[in-house]
Protein backbone atom coordinates (compact mmCIF):
# COMPACT_ATOMS: atom_id res chain seq x y z
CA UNK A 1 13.86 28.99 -8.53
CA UNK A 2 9.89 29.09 -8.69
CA UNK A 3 8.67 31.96 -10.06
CA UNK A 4 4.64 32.05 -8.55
CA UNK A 5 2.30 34.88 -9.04
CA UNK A 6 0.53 36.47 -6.02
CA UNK A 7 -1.65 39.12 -5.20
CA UNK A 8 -0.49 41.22 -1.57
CA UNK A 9 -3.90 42.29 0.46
CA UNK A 10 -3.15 44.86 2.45
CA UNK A 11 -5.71 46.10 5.61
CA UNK A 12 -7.68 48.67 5.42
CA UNK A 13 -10.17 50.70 7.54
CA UNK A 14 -13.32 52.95 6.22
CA UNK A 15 -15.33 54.44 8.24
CA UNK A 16 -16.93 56.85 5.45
CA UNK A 17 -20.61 57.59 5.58
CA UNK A 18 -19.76 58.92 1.90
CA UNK A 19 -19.67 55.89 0.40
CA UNK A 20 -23.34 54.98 -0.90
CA UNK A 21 -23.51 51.45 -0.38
CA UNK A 22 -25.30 49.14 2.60
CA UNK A 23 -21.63 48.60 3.93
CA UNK A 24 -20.17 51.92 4.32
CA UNK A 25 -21.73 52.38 7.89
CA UNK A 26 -20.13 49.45 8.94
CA UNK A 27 -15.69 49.36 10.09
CA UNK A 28 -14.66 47.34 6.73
CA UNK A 29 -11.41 46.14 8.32
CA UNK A 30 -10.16 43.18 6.43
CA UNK A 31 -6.61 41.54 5.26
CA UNK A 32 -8.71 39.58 2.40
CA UNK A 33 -10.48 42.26 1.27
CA UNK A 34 -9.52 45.58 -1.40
CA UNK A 35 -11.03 49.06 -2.56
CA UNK A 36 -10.08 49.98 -5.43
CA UNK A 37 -11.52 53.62 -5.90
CA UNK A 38 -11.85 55.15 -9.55
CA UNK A 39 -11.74 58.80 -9.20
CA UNK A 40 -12.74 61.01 -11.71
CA UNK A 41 -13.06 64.29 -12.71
CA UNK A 42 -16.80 64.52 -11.59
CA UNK A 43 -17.99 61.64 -9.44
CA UNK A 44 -16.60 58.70 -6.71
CA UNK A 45 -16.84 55.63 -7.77
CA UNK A 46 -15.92 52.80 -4.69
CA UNK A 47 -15.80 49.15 -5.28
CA UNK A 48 -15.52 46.31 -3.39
CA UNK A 49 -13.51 43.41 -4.40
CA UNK A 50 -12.11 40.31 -3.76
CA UNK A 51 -8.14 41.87 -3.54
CA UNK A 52 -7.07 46.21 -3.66
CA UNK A 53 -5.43 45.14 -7.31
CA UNK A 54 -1.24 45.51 -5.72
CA UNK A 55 0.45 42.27 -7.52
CA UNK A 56 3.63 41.04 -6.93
CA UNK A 57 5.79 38.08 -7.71
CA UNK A 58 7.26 35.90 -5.54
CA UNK A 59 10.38 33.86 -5.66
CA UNK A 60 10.68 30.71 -3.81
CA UNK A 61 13.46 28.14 -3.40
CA UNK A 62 12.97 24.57 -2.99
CA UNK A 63 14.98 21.53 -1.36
CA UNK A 64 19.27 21.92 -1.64
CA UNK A 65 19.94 23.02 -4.88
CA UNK A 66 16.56 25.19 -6.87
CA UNK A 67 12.84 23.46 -7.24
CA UNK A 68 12.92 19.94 -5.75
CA UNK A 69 9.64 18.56 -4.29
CA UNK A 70 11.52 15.19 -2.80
CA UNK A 71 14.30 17.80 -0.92
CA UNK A 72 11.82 20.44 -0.11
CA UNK A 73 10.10 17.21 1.93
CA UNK A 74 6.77 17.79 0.09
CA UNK A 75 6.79 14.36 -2.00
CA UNK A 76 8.95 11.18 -1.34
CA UNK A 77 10.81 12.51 1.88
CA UNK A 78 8.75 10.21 4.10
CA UNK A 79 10.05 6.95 6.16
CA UNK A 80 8.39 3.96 6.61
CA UNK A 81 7.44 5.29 10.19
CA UNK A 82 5.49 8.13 9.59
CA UNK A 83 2.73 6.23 8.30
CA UNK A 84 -0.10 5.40 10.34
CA UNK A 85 -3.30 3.79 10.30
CA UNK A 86 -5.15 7.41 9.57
CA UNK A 87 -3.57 6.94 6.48
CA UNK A 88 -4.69 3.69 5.29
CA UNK A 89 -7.89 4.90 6.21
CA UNK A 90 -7.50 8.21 4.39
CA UNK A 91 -6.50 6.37 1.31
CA UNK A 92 -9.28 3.48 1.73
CA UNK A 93 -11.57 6.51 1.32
CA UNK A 94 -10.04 8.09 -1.47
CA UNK A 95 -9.96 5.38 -3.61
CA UNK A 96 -13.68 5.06 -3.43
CA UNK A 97 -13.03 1.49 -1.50
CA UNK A 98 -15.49 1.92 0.50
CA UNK A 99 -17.98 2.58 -1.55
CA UNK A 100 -17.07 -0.59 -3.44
CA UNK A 101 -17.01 -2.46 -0.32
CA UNK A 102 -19.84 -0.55 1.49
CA UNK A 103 -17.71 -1.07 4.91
CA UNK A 104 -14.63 -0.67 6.59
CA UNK A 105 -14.35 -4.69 7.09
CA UNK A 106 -11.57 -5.53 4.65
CA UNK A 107 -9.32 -2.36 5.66
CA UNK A 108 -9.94 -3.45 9.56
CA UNK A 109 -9.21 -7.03 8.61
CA UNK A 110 -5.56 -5.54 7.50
CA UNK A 111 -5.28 -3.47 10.21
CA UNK A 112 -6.04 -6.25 12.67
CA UNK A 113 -2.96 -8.09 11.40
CA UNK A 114 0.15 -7.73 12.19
CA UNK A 115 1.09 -5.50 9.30
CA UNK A 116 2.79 -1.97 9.38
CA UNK A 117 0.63 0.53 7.88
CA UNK A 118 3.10 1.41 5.07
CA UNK A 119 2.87 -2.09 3.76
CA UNK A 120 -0.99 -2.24 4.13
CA UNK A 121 -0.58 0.66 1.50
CA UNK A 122 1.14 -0.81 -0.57
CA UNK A 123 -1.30 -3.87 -0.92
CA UNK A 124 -4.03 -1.58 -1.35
CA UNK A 125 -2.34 0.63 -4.20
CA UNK A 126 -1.37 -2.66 -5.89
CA UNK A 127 -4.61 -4.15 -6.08
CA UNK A 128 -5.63 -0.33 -7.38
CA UNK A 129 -2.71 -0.20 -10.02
CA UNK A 130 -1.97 3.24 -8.55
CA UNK A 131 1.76 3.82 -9.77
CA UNK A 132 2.63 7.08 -7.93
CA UNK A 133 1.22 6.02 -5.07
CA UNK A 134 3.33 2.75 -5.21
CA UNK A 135 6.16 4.63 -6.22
CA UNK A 136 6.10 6.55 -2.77
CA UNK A 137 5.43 3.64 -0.93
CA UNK A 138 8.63 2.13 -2.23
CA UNK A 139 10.35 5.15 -1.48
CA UNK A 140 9.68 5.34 2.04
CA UNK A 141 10.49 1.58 2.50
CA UNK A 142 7.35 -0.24 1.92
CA UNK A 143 8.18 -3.89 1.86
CA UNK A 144 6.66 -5.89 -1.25
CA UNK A 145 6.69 -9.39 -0.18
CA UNK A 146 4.74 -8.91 2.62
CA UNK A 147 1.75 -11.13 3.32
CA UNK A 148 -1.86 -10.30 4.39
CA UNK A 149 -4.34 -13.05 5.87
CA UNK A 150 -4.39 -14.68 2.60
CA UNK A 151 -1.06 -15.12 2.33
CA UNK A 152 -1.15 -13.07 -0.85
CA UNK A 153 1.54 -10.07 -1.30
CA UNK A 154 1.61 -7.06 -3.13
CA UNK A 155 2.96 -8.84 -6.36
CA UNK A 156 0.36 -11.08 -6.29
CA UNK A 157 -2.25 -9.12 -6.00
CA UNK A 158 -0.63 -6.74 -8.45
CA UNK A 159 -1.28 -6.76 -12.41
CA UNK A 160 1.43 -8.28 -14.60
CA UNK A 161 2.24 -4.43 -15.37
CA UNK A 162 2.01 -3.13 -11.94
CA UNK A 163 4.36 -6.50 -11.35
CA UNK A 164 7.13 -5.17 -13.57
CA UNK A 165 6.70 -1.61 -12.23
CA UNK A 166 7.04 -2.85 -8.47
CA UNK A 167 10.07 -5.12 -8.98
CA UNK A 168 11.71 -2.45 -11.69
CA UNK A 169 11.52 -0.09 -9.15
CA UNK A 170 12.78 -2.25 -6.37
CA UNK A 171 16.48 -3.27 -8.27
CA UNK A 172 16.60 0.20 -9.45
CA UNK A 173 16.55 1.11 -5.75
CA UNK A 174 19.06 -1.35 -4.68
């Protein structure tokens, strides 16, 4: 199990015209917001901050059997169908290809084609050398040897490193 830290907000309401600050006149009802008040033996002393200071940890369980990202469906647990052309785009801007390219020509080119979305990914990420991105791909049943309008696939367009890693992965999968 995952042990993670948090911080419980619980709402309040003040409606104290004691309180000697531009916001005690106003309802200060918030679930993201904390008083913690410091009373002492002679004077009030409110402030306002970002939680009321209550802590407490929280235990989580992930996928079948503890902490597992892949079972939990938060990395790897995807199928070749549920990707989509939002997410070539998505990773077309991340990659800062368009600001190599300075258009969306190239991305619509592979789009244009007859190509599932998956596989356009995995192009791209070879030509980027991005190994956890290709790992996913692979994962979720990208096909390698699939050709764009150049007739080039993801091998070739790979490095001799990204190469190995693509067809390493694939026999390991098999």
């Amino acid at each position: 199990m995952a042990s993670i830290p948090c911080i419980t907000y619980h709402p309040f309401t003040s409606k104290s015209k004691s309180l000697t600050s531009p916001l005690s006149s106003s309802n200060l009802a918030s679930g993201f917001l904390g008083i913690r008040k410091n009373v002492g033996w002679l004077r009030l002393n409110s402030v306002i901050g970002p939680s009321n200071g209550s802590r407490a940890t929280c235990w989580f369980r992930f996928g079948k059997n503890g902490v597992d990202a892949e079972g939990a469906g938060i990395y790897g647990s995807q199928s070749r169908n549920d990707f989509d052309r939002d997410d070539v785009e998505q990773y077309f801007n991340y990659m800062g290809m368009l600001a190599v390219e300075g258009t969306y020509a190239k991305m619509e080119d592979l789009l244009s084609q007859d190509i599932h979305p998956v596989d356009i990914l995995l192009l791209l990420a070879a030509t980027e050398g991005d190994k956890p991105k290709i790992e996913e791909l692979l994962r979720a049943g990208a096909k390698y040897d699939v050709k764009d309008a150049d007739g080039r696939t993801a091998l070739d367009r790979a490095s001799d490193e990204i190469k190995d890693f693509i067809v390493n992965f694939s026999v390991q999968r098999a």
